[in-house]
N, C-alpha and C. Protein backbone atom coordinates (compact mmCIF):
# COMPACT_ATOMS: atom_id res chain seq x y z
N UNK A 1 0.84 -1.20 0.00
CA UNK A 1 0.00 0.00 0.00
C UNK A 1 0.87 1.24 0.00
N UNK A 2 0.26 2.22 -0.93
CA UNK A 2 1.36 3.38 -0.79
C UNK A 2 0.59 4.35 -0.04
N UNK A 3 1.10 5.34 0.47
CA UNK A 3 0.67 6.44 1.43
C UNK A 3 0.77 7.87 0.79
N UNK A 4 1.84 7.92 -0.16
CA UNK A 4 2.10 9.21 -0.49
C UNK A 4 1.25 10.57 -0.63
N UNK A 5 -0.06 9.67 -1.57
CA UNK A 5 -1.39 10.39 -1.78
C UNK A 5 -2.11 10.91 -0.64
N UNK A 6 -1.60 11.18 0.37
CA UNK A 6 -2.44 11.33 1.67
C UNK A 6 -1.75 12.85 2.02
N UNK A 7 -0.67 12.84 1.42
CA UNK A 7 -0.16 13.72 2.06
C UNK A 7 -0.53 15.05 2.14
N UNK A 8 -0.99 15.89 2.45
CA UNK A 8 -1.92 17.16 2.09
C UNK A 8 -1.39 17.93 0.62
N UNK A 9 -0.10 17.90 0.06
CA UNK A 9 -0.15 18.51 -1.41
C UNK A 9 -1.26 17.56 -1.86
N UNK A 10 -1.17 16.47 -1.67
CA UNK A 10 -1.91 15.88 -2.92
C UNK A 10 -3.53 16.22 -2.72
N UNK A 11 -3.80 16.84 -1.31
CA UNK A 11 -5.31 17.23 -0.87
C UNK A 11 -5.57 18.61 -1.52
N UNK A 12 -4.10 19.24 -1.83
CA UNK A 12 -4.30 20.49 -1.69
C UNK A 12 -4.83 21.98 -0.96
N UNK A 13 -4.52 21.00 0.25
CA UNK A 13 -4.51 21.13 1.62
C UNK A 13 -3.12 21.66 2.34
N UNK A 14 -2.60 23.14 2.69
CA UNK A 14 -1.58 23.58 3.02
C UNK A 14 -2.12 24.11 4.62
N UNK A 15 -3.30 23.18 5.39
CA UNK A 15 -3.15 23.51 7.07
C UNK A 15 -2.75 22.33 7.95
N UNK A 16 -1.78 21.47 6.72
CA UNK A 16 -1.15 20.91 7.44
C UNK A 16 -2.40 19.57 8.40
N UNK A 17 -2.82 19.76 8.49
CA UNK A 17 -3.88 18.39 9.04
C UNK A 17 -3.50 16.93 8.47
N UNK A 18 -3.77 16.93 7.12
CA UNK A 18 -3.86 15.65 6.34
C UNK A 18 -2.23 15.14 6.75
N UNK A 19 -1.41 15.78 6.65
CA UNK A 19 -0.03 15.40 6.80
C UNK A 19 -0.07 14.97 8.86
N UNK A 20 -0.67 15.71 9.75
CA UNK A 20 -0.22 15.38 11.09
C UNK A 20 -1.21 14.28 11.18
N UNK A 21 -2.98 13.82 10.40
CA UNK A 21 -3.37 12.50 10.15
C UNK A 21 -2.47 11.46 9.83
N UNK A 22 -1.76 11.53 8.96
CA UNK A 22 -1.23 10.48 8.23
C UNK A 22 -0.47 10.42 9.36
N UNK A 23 0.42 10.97 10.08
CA UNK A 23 1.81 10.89 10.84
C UNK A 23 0.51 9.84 12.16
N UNK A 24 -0.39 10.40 12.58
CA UNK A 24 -0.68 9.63 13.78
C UNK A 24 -0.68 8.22 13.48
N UNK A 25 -1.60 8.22 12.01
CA UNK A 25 -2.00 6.96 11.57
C UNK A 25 -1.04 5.89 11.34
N UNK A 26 0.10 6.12 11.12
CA UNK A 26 1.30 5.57 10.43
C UNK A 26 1.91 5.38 12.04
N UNK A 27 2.32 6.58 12.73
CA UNK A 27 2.84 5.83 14.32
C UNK A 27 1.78 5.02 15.38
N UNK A 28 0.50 5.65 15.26
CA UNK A 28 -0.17 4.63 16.23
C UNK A 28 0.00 3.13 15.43
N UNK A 29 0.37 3.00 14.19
CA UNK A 29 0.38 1.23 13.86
C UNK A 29 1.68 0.79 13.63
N UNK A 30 2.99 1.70 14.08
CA UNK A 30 4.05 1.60 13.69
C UNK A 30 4.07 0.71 12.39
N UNK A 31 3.78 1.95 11.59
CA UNK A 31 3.80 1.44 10.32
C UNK A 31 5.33 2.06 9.43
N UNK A 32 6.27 0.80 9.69
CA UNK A 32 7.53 1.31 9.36
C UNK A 32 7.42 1.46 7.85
N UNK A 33 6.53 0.57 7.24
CA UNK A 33 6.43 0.73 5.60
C UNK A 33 6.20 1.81 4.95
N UNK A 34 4.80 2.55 5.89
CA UNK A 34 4.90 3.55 4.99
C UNK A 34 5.48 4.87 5.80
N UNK A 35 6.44 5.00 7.01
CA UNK A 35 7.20 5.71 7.31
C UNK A 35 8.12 5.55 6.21
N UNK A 36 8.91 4.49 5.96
CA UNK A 36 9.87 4.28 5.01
C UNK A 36 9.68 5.38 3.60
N UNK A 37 8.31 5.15 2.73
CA UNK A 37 7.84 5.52 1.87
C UNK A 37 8.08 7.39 1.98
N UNK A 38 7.83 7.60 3.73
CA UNK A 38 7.62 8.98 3.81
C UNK A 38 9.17 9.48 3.62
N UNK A 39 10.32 8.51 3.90
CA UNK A 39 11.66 9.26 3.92
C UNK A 39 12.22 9.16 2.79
N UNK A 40 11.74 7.70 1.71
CA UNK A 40 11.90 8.56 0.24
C UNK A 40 11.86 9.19 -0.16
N UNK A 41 10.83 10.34 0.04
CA UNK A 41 10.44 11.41 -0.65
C UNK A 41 11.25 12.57 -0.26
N UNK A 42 12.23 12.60 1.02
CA UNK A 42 12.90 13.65 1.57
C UNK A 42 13.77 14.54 0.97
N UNK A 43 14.60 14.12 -0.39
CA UNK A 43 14.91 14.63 -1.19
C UNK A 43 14.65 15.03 -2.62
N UNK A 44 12.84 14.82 -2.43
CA UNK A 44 12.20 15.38 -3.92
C UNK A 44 12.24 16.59 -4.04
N UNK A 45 12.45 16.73 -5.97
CA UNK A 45 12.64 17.78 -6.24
C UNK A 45 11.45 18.97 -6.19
N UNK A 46 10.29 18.36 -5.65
CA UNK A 46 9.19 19.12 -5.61
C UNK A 46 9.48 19.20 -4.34
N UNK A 47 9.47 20.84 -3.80
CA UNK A 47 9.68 21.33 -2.39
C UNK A 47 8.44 20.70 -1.09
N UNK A 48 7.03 21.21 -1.86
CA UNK A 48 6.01 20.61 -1.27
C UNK A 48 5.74 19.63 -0.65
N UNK A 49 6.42 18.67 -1.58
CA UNK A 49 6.07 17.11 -1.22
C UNK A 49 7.10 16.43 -0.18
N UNK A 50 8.38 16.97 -0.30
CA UNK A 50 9.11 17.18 0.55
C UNK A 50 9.24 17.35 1.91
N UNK A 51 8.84 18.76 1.98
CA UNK A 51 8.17 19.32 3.16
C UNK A 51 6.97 18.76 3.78
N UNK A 52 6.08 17.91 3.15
CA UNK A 52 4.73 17.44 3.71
C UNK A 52 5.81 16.22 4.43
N UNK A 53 5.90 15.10 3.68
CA UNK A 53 6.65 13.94 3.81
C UNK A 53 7.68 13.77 5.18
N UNK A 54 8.21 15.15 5.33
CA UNK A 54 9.22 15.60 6.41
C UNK A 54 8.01 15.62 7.64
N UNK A 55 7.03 16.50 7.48
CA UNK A 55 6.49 17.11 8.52
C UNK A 55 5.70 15.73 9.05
N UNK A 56 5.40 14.98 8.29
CA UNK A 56 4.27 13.59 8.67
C UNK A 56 5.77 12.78 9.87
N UNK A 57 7.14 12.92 9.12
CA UNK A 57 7.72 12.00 9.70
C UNK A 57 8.31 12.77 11.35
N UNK A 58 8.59 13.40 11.22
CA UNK A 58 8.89 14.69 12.89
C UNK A 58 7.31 14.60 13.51
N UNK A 59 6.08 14.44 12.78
CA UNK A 59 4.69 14.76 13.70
C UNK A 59 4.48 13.30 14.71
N UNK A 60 5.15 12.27 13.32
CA UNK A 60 4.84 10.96 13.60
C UNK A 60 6.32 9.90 15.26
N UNK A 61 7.07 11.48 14.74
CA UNK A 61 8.29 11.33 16.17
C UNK A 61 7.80 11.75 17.68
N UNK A 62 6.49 12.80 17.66
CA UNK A 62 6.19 13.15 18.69
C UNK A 62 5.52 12.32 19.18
N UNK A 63 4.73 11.21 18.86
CA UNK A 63 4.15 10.10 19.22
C UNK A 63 4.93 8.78 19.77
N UNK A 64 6.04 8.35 18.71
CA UNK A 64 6.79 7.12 19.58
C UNK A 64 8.27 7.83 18.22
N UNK A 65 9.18 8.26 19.24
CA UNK A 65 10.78 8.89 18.33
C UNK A 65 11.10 7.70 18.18
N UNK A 66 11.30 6.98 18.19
CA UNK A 66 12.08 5.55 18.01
C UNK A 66 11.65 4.79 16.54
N UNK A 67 10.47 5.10 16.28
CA UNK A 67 10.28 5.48 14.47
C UNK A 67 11.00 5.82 13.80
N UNK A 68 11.49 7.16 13.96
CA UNK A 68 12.42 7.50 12.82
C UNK A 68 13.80 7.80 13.17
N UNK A 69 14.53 6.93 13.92
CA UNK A 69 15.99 7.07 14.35
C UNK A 69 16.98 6.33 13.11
N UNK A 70 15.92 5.61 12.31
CA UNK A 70 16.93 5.23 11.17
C UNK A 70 16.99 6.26 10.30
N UNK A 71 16.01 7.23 10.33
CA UNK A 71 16.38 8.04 8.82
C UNK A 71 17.59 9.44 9.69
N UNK A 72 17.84 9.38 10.86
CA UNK A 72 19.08 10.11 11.24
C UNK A 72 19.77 10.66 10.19
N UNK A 73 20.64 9.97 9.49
CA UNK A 73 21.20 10.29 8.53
C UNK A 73 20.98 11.13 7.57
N UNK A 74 19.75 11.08 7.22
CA UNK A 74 19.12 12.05 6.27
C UNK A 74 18.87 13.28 6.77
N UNK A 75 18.25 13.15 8.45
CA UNK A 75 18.15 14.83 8.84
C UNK A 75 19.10 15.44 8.81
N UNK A 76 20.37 14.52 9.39
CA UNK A 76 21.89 15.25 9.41
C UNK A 76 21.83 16.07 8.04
N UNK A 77 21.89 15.07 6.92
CA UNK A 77 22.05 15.87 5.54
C UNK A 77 21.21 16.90 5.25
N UNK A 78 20.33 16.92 5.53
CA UNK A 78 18.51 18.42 5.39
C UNK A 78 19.19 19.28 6.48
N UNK A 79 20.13 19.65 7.74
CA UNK A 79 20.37 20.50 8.05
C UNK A 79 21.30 21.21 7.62
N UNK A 80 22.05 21.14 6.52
CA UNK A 80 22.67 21.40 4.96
C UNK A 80 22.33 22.26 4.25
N UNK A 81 20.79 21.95 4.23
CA UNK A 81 19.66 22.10 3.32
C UNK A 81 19.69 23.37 3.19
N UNK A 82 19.42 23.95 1.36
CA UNK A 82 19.33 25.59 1.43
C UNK A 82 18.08 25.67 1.63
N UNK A 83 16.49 25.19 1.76
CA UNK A 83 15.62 25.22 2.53
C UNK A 83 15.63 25.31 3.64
N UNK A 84 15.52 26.14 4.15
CA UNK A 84 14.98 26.66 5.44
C UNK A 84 14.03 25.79 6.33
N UNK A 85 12.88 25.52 5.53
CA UNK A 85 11.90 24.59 5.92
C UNK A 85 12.27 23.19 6.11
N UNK A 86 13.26 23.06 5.23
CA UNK A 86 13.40 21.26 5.48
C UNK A 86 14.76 21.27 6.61
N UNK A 87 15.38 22.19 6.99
CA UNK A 87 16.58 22.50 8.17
C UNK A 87 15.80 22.48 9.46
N UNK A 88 15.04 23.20 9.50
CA UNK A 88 14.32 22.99 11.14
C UNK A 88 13.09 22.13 11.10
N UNK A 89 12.53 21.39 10.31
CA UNK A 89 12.04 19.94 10.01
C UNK A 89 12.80 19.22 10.19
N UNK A 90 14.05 19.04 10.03
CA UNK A 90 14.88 18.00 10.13
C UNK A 90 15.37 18.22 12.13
N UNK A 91 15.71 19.51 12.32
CA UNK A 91 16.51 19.82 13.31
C UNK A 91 14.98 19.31 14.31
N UNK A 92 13.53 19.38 13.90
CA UNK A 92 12.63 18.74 15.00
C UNK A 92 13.49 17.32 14.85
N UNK A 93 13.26 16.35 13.86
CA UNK A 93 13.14 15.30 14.02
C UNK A 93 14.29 14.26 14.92
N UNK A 94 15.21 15.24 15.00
CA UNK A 94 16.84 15.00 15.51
C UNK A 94 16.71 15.33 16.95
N UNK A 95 15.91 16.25 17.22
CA UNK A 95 15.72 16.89 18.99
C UNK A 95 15.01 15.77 19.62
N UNK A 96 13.95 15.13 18.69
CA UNK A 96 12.97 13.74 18.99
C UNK A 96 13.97 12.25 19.18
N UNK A 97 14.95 12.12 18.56
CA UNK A 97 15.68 11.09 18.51
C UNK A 97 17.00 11.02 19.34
N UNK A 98 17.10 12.44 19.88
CA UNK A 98 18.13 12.89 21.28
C UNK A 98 17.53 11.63 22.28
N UNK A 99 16.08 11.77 22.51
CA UNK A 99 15.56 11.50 23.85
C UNK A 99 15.84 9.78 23.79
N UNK A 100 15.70 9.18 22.64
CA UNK A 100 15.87 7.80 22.38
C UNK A 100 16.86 7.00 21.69
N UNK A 101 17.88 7.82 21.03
CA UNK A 101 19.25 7.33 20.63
C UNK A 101 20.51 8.42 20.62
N UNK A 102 20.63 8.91 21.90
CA UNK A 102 21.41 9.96 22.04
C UNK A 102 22.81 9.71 21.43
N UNK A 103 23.32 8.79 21.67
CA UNK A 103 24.56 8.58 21.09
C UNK A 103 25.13 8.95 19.90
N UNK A 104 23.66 9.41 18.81
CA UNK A 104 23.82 9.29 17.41
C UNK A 104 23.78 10.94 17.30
N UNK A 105 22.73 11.56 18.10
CA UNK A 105 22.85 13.04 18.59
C UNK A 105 24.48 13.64 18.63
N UNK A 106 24.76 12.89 19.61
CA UNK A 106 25.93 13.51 20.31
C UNK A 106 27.15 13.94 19.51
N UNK A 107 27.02 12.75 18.29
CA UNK A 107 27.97 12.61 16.79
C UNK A 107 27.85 13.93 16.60
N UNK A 108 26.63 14.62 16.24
CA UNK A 108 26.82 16.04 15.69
C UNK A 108 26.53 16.97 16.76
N UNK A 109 26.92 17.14 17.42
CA UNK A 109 26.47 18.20 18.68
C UNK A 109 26.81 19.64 18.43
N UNK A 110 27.91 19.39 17.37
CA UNK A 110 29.09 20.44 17.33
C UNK A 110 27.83 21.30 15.88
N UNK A 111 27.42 20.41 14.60
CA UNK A 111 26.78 20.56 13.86
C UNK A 111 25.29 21.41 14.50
N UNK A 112 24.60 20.54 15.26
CA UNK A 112 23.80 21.47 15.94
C UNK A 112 24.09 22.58 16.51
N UNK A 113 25.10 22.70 17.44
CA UNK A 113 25.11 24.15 18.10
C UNK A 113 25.96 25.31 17.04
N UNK A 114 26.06 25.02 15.43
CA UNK A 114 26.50 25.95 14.65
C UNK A 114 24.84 26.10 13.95
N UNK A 115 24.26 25.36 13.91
CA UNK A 115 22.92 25.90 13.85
C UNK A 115 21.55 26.48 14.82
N UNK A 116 22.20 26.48 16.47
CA UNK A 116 22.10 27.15 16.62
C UNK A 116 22.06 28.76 16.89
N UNK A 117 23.15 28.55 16.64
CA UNK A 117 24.01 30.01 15.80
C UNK A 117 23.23 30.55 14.97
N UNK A 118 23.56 30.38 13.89
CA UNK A 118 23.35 30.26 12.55
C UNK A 118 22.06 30.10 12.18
N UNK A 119 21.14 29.31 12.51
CA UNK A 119 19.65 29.14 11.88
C UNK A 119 18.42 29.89 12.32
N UNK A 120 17.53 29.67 11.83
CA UNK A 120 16.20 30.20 11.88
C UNK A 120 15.95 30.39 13.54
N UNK A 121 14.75 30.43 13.79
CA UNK A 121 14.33 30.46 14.90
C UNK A 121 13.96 29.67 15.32
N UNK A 122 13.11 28.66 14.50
CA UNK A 122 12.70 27.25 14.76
C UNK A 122 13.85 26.16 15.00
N UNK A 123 14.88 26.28 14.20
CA UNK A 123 15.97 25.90 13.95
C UNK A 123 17.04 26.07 15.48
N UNK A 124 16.93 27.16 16.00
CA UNK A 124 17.47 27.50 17.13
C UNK A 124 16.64 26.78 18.34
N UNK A 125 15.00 27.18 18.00
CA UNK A 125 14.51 26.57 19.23
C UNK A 125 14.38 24.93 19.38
N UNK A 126 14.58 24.50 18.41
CA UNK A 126 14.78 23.12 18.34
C UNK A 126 16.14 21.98 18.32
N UNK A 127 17.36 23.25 17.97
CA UNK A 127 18.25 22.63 18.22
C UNK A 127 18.91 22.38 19.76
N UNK A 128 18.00 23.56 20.75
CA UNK A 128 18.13 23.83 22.33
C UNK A 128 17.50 22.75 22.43
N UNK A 129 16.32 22.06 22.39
CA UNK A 129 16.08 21.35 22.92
C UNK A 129 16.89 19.87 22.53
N UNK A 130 17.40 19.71 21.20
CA UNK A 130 18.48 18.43 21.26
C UNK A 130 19.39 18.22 21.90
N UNK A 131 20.01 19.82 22.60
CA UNK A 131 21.43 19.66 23.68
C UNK A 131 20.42 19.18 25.13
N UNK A 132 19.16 19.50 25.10
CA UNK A 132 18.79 19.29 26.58
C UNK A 132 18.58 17.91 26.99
N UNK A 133 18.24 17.76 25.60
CA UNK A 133 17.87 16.31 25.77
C UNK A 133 19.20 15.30 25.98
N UNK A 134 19.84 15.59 25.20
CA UNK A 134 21.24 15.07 25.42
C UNK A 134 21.84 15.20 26.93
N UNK A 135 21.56 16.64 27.59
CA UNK A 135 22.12 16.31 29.03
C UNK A 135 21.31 15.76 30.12
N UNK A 136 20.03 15.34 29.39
CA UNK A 136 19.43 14.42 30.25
C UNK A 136 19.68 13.59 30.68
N UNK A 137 21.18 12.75 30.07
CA UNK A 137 21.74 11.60 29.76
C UNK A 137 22.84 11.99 31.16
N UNK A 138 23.09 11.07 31.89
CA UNK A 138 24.38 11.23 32.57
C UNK A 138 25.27 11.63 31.84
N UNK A 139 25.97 10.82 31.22
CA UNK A 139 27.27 10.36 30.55
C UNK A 139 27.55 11.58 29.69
N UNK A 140 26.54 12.57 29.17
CA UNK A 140 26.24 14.00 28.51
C UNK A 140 26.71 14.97 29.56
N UNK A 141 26.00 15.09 30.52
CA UNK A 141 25.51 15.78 31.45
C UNK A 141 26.50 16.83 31.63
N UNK A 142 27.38 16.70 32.39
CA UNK A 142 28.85 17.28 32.89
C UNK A 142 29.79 17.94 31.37
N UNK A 143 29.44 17.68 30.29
CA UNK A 143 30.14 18.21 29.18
C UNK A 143 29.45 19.35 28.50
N UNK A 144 27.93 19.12 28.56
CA UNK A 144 27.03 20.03 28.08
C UNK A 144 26.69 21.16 29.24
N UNK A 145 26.61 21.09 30.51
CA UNK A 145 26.12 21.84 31.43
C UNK A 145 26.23 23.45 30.85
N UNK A 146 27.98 23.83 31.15
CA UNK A 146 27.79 25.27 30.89
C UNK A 146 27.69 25.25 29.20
N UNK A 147 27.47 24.27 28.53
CA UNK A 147 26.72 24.96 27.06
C UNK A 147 25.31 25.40 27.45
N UNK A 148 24.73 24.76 27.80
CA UNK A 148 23.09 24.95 27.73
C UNK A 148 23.33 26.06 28.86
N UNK A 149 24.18 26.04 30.10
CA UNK A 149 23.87 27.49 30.67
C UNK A 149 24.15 28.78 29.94
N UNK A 150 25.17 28.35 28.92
CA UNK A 150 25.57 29.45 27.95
C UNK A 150 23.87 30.28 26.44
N UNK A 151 23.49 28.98 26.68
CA UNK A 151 22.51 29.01 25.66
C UNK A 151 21.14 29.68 25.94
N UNK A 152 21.11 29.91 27.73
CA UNK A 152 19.93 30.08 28.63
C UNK A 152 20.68 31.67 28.85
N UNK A 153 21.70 31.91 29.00
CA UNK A 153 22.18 32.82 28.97
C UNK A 153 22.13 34.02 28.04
N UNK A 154 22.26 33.77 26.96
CA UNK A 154 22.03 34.35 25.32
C UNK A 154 20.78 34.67 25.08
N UNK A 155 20.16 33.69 26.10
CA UNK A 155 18.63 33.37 25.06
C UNK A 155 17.65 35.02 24.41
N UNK A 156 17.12 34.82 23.66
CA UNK A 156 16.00 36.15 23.50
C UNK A 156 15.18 36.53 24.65
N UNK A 157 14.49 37.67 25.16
CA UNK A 157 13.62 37.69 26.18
C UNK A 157 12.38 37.04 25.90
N UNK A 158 12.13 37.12 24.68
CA UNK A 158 10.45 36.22 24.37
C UNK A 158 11.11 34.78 24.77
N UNK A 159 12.01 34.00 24.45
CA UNK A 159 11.68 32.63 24.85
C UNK A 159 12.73 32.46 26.22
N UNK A 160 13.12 33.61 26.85
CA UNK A 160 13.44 33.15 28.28
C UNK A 160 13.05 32.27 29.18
N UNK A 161 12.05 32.45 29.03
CA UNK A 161 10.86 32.06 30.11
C UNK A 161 10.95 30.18 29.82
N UNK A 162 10.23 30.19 28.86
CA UNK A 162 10.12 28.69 28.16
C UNK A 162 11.17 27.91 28.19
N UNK A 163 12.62 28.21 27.82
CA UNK A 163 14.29 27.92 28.03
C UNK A 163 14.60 27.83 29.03
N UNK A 164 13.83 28.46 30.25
CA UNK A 164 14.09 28.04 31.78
C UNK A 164 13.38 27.14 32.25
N UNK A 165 12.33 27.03 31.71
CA UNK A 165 11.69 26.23 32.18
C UNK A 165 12.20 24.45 31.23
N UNK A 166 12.38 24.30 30.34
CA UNK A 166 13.01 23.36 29.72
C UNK A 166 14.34 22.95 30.70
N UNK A 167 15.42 23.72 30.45
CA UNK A 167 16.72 23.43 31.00
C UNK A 167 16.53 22.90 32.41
N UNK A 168 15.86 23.81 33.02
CA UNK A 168 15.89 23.48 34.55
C UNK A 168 15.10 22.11 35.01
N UNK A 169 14.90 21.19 34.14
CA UNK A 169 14.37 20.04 34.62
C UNK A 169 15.94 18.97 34.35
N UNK A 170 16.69 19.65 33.85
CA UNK A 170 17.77 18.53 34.04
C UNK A 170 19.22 19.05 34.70
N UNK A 171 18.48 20.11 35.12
CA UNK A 171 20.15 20.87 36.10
C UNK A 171 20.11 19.86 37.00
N UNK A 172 21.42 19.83 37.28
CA UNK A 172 21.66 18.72 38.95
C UNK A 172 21.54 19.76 39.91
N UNK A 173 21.33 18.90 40.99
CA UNK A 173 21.16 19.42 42.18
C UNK A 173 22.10 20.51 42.35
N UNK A 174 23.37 20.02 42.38
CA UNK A 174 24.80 21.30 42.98
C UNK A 174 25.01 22.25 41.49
N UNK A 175 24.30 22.36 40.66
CA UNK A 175 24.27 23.44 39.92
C UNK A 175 23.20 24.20 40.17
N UNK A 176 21.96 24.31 40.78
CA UNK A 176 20.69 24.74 41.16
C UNK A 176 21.10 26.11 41.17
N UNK A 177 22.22 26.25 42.31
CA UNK A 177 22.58 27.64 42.94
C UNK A 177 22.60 28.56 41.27
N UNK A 178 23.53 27.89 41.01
CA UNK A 178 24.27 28.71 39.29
C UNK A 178 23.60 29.07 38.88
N UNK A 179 22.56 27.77 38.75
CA UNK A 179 21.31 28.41 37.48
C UNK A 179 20.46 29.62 37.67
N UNK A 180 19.96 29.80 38.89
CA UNK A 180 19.04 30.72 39.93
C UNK A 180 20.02 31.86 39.21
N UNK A 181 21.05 31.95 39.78
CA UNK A 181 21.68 33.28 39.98
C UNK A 181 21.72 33.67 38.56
N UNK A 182 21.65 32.60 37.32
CA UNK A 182 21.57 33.26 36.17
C UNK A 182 20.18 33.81 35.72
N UNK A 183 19.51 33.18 36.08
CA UNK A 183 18.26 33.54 35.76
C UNK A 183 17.53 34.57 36.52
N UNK A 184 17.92 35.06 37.34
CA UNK A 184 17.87 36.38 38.42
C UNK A 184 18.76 37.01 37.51
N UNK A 185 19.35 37.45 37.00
CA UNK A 185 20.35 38.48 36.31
C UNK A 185 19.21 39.11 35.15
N UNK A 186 18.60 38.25 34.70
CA UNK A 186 17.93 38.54 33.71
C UNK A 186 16.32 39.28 33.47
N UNK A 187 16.09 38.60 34.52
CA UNK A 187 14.67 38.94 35.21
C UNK A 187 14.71 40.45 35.14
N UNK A 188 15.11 41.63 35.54
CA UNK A 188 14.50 42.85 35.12
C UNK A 188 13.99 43.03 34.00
N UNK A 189 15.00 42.44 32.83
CA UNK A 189 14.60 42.91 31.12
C UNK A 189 13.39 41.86 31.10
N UNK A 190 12.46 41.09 31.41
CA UNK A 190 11.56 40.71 30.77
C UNK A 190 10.22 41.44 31.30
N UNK A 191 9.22 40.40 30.53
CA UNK A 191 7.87 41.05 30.18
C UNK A 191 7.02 40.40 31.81
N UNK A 192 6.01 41.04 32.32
CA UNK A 192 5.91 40.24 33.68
C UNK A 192 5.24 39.46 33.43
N UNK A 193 4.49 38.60 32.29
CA UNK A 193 4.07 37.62 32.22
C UNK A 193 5.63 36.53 32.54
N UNK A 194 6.51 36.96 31.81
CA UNK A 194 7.80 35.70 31.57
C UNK A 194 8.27 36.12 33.21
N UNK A 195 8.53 37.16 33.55
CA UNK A 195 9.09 37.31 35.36
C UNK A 195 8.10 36.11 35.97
N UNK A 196 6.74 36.15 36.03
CA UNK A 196 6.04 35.58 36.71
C UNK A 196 6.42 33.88 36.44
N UNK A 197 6.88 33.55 34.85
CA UNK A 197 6.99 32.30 35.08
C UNK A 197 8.50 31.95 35.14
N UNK A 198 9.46 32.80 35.13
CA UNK A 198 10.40 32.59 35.68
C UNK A 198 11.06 32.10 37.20
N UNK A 199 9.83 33.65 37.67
CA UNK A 199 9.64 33.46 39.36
C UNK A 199 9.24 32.10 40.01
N UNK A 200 8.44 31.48 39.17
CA UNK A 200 8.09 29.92 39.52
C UNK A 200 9.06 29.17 39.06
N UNK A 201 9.81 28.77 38.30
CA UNK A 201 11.03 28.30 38.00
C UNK A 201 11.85 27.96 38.86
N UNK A 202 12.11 29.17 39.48
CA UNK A 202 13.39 29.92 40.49
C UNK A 202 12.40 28.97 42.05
N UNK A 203 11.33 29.05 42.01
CA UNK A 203 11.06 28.71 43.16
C UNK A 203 10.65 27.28 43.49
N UNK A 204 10.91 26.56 42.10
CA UNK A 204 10.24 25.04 42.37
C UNK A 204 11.68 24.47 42.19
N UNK A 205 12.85 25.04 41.98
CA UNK A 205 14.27 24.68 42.14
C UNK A 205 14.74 24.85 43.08
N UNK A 206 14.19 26.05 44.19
CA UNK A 206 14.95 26.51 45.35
C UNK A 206 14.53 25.68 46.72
């Protein structure tokens, strides 16, 4: 059975639905066949189909990541990509496969944090979450620390808030102090919606 036709170009459908259908449908039956089918298409020359195909396979990672840890390889190569769209499509699907084959993460860590540099916004906010996920990991933990404090540090004031609240579920205990004191530095420049959820942050750590 092929799947391709489902994909919302072929609905002519650009709100994205038909493509996060197909992704449930395909992971609630771990249907590696026509996942497979979806990572063929990752380098068609039609952008659309591309981009649908991508988005079914990252929608279909938020359900069970362990789906698409074989097509790794390919996201590595789409964060390359002079598409924009298929770079932080790819950089989701790689943040999803941190949590369940970190090891393969860790290979490019260096690759990710030049896109977080370097990339979009989606691209940035998704490549933060592949280092976090990575120091979720012991064996990570102690090598990444002051990156991600570096990264919480930098961060924009709109996603302060959200970046503290992410990071700070995998600070260790004897870094607690550090983190606080960074995140108190910052707290005047934001908006008091983000103070307020910062302030809870600061206080479910302390």
């Amino acid at each position: 059975m092929t799947y391709i036709k489902e994909i919302a170009y072929y609905h002519e459908d650009r709100s994205e639905v038909p493509n996060q259908d197909l992704a449930k449908k395909l992971a609630d039956g771990k249907n590696k066949e026509g996942l497979d089918e979806m990572a063929s298409y990752l380098m068609d020359k039609n952008k659309s189909i591309a981009s649908d195909c991508l988005k079914v396979l990252y929608e279909a990672s938020y359900i069970n990541p362990s789906l698409i840890v074989d097509y790794f390889d390919t996201f590595r190569t789409l964060l390359n990509s002079k598409n924009n769209r298929m770079v932080w499509g790819a950089m989701i699907g790689i943040s999803s496969i941190a949590t369940v084959a970190p090891e393969k993460v860790y290979e490019i860590k260096d690759l990710i944090l030049n896109k977080i540099e370097t990339g979009s916004v989606i691209t940035n906010v998704h490549g933060v979450y592949a280092i976090i996920h990575l120091a979720s990991f012991d064996v990570y933990y102690y090598e990444l620390k002051d990156i991600l404090f570096e990264l919480q540090r930098k961060c924009r004031p709109v996603d302060f808030a959200k970046r503290a609240e992410s990071i700070s579920g995998v600070v260790r205990e004897n870094e607690l102090g550090e983190f606080i004191d960074l995140l108190e530095k910052r707290i005047p420049e934001l908006s008091n919606a983000a103070q307020k959820r910062v302030l809870k942050v600061i206080k479910k750590m302390s």
